[in-house]
Every structure is written in structure tokens, then in C-alpha cells.
PDB file of N, CA and C in Angstrom:
ATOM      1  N   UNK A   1      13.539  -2.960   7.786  1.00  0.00           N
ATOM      2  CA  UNK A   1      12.158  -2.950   7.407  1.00  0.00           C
ATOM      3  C   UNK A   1      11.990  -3.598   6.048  1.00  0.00           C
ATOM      4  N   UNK A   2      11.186  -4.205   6.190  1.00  0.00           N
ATOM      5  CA  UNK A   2      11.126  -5.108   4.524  1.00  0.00           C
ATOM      6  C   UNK A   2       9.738  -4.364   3.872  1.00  0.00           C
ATOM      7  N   UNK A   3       8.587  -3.510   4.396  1.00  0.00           N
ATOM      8  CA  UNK A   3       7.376  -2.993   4.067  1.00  0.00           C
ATOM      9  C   UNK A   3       6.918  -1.334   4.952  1.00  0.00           C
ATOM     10  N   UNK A   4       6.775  -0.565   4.237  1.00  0.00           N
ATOM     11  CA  UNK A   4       5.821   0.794   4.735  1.00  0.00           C
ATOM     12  C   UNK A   4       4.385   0.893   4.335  1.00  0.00           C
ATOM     13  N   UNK A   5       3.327   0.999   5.076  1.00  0.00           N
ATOM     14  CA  UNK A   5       2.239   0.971   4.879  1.00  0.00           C
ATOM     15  C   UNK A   5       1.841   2.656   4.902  1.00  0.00           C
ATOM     16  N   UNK A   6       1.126   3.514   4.088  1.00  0.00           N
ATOM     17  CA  UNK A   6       0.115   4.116   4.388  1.00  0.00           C
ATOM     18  C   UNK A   6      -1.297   4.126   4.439  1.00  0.00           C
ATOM     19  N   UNK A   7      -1.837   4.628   5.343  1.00  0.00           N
ATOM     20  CA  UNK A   7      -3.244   4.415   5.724  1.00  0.00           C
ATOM     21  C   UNK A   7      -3.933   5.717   5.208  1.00  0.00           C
ATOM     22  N   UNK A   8      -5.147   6.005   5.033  1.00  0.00           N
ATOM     23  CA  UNK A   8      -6.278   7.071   4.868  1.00  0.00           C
ATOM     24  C   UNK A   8      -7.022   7.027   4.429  1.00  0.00           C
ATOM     25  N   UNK A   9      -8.013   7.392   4.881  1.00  0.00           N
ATOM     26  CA  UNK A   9      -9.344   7.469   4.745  1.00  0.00           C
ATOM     27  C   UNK A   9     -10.067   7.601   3.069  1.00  0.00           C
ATOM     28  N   UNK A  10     -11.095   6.673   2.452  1.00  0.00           N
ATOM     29  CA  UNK A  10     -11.369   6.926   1.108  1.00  0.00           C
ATOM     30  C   UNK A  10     -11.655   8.372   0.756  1.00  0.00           C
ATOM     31  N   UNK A  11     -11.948   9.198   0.992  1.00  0.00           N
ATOM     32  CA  UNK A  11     -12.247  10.256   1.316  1.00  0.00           C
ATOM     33  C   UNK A  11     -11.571  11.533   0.823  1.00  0.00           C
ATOM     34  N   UNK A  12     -10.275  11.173   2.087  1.00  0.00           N
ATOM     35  CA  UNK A  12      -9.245  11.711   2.153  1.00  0.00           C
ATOM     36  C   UNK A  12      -8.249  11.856   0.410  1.00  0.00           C
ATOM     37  N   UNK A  13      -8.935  12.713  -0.477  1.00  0.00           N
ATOM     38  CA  UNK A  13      -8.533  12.559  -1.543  1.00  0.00           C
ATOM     39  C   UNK A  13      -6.813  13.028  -2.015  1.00  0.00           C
ATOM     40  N   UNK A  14      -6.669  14.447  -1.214  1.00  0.00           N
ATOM     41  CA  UNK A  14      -5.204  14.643  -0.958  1.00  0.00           C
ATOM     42  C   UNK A  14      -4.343  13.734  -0.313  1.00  0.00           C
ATOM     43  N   UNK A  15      -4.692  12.833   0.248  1.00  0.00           N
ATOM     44  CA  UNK A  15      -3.919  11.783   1.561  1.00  0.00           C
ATOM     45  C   UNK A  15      -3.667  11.024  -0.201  1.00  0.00           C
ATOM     46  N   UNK A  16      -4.043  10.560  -0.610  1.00  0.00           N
ATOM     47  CA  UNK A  16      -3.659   9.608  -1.966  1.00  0.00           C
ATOM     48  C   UNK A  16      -2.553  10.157  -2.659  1.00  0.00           C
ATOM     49  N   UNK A  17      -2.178  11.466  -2.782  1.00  0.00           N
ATOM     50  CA  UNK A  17      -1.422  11.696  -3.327  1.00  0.00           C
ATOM     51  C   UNK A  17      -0.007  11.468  -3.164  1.00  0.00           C
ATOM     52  N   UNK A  18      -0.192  11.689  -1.989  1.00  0.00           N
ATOM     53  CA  UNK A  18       1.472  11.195  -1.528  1.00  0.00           C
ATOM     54  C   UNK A  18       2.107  10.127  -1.386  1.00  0.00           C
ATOM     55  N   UNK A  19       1.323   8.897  -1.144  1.00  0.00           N
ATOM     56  CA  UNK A  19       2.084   7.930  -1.284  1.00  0.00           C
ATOM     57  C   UNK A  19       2.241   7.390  -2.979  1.00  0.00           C
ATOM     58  N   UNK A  20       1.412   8.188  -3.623  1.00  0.00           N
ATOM     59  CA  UNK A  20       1.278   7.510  -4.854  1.00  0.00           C
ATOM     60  C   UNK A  20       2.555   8.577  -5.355  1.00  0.00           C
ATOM     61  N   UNK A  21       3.116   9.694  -5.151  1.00  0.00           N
ATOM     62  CA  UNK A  21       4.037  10.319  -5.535  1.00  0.00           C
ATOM     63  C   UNK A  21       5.288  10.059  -5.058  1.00  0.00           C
ATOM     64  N   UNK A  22       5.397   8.754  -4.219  1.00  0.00           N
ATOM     65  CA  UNK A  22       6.518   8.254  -3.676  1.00  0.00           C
ATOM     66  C   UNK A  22       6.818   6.981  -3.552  1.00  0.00           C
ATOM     67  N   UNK A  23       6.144   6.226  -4.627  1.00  0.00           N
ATOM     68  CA  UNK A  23       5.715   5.013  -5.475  1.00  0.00           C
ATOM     69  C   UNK A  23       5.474   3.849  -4.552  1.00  0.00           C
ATOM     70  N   UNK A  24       4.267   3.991  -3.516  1.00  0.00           N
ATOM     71  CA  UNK A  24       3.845   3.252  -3.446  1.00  0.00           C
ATOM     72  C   UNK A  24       2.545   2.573  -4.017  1.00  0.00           C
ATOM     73  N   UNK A  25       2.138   1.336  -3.759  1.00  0.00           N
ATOM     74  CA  UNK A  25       1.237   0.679  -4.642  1.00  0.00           C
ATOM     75  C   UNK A  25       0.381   0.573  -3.421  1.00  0.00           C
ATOM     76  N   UNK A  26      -1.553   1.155  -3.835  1.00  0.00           N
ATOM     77  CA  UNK A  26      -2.097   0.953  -3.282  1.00  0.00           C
ATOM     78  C   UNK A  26      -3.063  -0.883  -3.348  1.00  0.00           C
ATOM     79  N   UNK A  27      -2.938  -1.552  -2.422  1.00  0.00           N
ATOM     80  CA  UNK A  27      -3.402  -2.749  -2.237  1.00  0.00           C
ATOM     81  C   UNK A  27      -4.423  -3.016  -1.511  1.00  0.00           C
ATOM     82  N   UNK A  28      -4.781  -2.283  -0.871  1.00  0.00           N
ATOM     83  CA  UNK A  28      -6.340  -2.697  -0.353  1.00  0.00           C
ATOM     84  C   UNK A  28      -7.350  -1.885   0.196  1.00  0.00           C
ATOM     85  N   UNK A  29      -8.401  -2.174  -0.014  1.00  0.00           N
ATOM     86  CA  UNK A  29      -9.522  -0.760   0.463  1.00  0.00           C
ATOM     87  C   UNK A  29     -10.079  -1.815   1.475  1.00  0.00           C
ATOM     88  N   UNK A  30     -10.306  -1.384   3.132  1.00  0.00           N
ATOM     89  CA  UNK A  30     -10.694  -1.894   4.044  1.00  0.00           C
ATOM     90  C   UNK A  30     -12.308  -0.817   4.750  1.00  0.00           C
ATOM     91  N   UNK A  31     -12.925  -1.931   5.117  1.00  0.00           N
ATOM     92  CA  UNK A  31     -14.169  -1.247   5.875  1.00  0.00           C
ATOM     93  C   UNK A  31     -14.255  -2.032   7.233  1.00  0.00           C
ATOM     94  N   UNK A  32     -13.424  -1.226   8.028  1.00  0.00           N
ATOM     95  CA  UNK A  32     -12.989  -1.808   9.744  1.00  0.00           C
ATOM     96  C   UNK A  32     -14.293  -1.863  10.197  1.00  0.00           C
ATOM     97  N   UNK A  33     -14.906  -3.016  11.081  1.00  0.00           N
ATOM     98  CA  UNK A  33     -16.093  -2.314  12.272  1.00  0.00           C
ATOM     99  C   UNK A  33     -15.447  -1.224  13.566  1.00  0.00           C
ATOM    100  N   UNK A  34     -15.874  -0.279  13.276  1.00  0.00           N
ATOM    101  CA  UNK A  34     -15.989   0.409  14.272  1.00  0.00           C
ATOM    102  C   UNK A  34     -17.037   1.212  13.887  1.00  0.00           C
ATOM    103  N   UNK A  35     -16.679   2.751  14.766  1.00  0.00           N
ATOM    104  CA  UNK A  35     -18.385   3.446  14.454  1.00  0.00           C
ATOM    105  C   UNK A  35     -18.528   4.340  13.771  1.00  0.00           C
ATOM    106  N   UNK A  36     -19.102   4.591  13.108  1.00  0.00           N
ATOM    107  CA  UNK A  36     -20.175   5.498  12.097  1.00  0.00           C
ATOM    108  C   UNK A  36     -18.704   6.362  11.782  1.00  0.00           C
ATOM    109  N   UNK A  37     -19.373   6.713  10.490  1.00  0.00           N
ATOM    110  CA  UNK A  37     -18.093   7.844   9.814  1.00  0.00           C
ATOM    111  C   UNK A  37     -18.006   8.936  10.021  1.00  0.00           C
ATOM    112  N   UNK A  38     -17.381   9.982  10.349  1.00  0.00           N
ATOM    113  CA  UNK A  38     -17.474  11.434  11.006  1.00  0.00           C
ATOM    114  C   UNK A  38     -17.586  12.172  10.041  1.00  0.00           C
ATOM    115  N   UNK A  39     -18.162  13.485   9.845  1.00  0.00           N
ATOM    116  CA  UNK A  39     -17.658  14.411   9.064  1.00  0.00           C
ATOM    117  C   UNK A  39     -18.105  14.149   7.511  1.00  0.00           C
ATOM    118  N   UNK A  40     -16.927  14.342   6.798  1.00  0.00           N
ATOM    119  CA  UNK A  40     -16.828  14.041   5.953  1.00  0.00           C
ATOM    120  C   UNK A  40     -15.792  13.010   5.486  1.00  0.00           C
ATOM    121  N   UNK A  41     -15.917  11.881   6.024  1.00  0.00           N
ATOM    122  CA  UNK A  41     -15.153  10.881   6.497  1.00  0.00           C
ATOM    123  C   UNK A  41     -15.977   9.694   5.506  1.00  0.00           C
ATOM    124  N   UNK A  42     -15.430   8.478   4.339  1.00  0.00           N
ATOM    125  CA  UNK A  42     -16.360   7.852   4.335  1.00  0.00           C
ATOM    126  C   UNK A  42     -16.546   6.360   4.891  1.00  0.00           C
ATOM    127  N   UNK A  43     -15.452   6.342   5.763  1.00  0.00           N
ATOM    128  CA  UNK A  43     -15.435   5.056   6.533  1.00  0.00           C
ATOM    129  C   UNK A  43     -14.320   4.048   5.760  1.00  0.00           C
ATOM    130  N   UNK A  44     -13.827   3.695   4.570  1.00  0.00           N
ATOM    131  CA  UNK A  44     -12.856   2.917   3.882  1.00  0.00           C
ATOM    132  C   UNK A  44     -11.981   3.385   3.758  1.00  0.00           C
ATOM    133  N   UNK A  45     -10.744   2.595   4.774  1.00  0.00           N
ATOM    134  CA  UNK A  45      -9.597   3.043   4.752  1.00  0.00           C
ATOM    135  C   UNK A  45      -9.121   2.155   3.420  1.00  0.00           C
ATOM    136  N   UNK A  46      -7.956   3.280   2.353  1.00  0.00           N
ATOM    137  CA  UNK A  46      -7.355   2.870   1.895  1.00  0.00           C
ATOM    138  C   UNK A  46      -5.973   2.762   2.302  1.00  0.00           C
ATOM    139  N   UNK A  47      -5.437   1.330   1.420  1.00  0.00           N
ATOM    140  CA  UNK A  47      -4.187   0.413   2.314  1.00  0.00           C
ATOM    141  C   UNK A  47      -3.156   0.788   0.593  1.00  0.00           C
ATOM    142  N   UNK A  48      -1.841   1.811   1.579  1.00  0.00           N
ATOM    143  CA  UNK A  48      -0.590   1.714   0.533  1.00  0.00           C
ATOM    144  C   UNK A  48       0.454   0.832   0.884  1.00  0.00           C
ATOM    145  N   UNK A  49       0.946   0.238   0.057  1.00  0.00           N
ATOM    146  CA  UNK A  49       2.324   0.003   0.493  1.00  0.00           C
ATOM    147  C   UNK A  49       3.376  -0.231  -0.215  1.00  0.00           C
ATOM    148  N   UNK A  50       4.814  -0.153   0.204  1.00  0.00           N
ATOM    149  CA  UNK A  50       6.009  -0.228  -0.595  1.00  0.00           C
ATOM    150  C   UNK A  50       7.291  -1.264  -0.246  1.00  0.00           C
ATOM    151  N   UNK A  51       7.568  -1.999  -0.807  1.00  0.00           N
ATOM    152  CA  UNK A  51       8.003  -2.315  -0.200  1.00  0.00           C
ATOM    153  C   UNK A  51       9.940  -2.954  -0.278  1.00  0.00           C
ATOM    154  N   UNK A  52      10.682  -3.466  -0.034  1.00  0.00           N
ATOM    155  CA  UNK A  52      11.553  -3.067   0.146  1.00  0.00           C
ATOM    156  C   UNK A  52      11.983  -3.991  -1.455  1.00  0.00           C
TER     157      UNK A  52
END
């Protein structure tokens, strides 16, 4: 593997923690089309990754 990505939701404020406590570098905030945001969901996935 030359790259690990984590994915989660902007939102998802605990989901940030972990990849950032296992040194990855977050690189991109994405807003996919698909549909409407659930919950408490806010639709922008944030993009981690590490890589080799």
C-alpha cells in the first residue's frame, strides 16, 4: 500500500480525532452529489490521508 485514506463526515467531530492522532494529514473537504444530509449530518466529507 503506498496511501490510507480516512473518510467522515464534517460533522462528525470525534471521527477527526483519530486519524489526526495517528498522523494523518487531512487534504480535502468534499461535497459529493448525492441526497440531502441526514440527521445531524452536514453533507462534507472530510478526506485524511497518510501515506507511506
Amino acid at each position: 500500500m503506498r496511501r490510507v485514506q480516512i473518510w467522515h463526515d464534517e460533522a462528525n467531530v470525534a471521527s477527526s480525532g483519530v486519524p489526526r492522532r495517528l498522523g494523518f494529514t487531512e487534504i480535502e473537504r468534499r461535497t459529493p452529489s448525492r441526497q440531502p444530509a441526514i440527521g445531524k449530518r452536514v453533507g462534507v466529507d472530510v478526506v485524511w490521508e497518510l501515506r507511506r
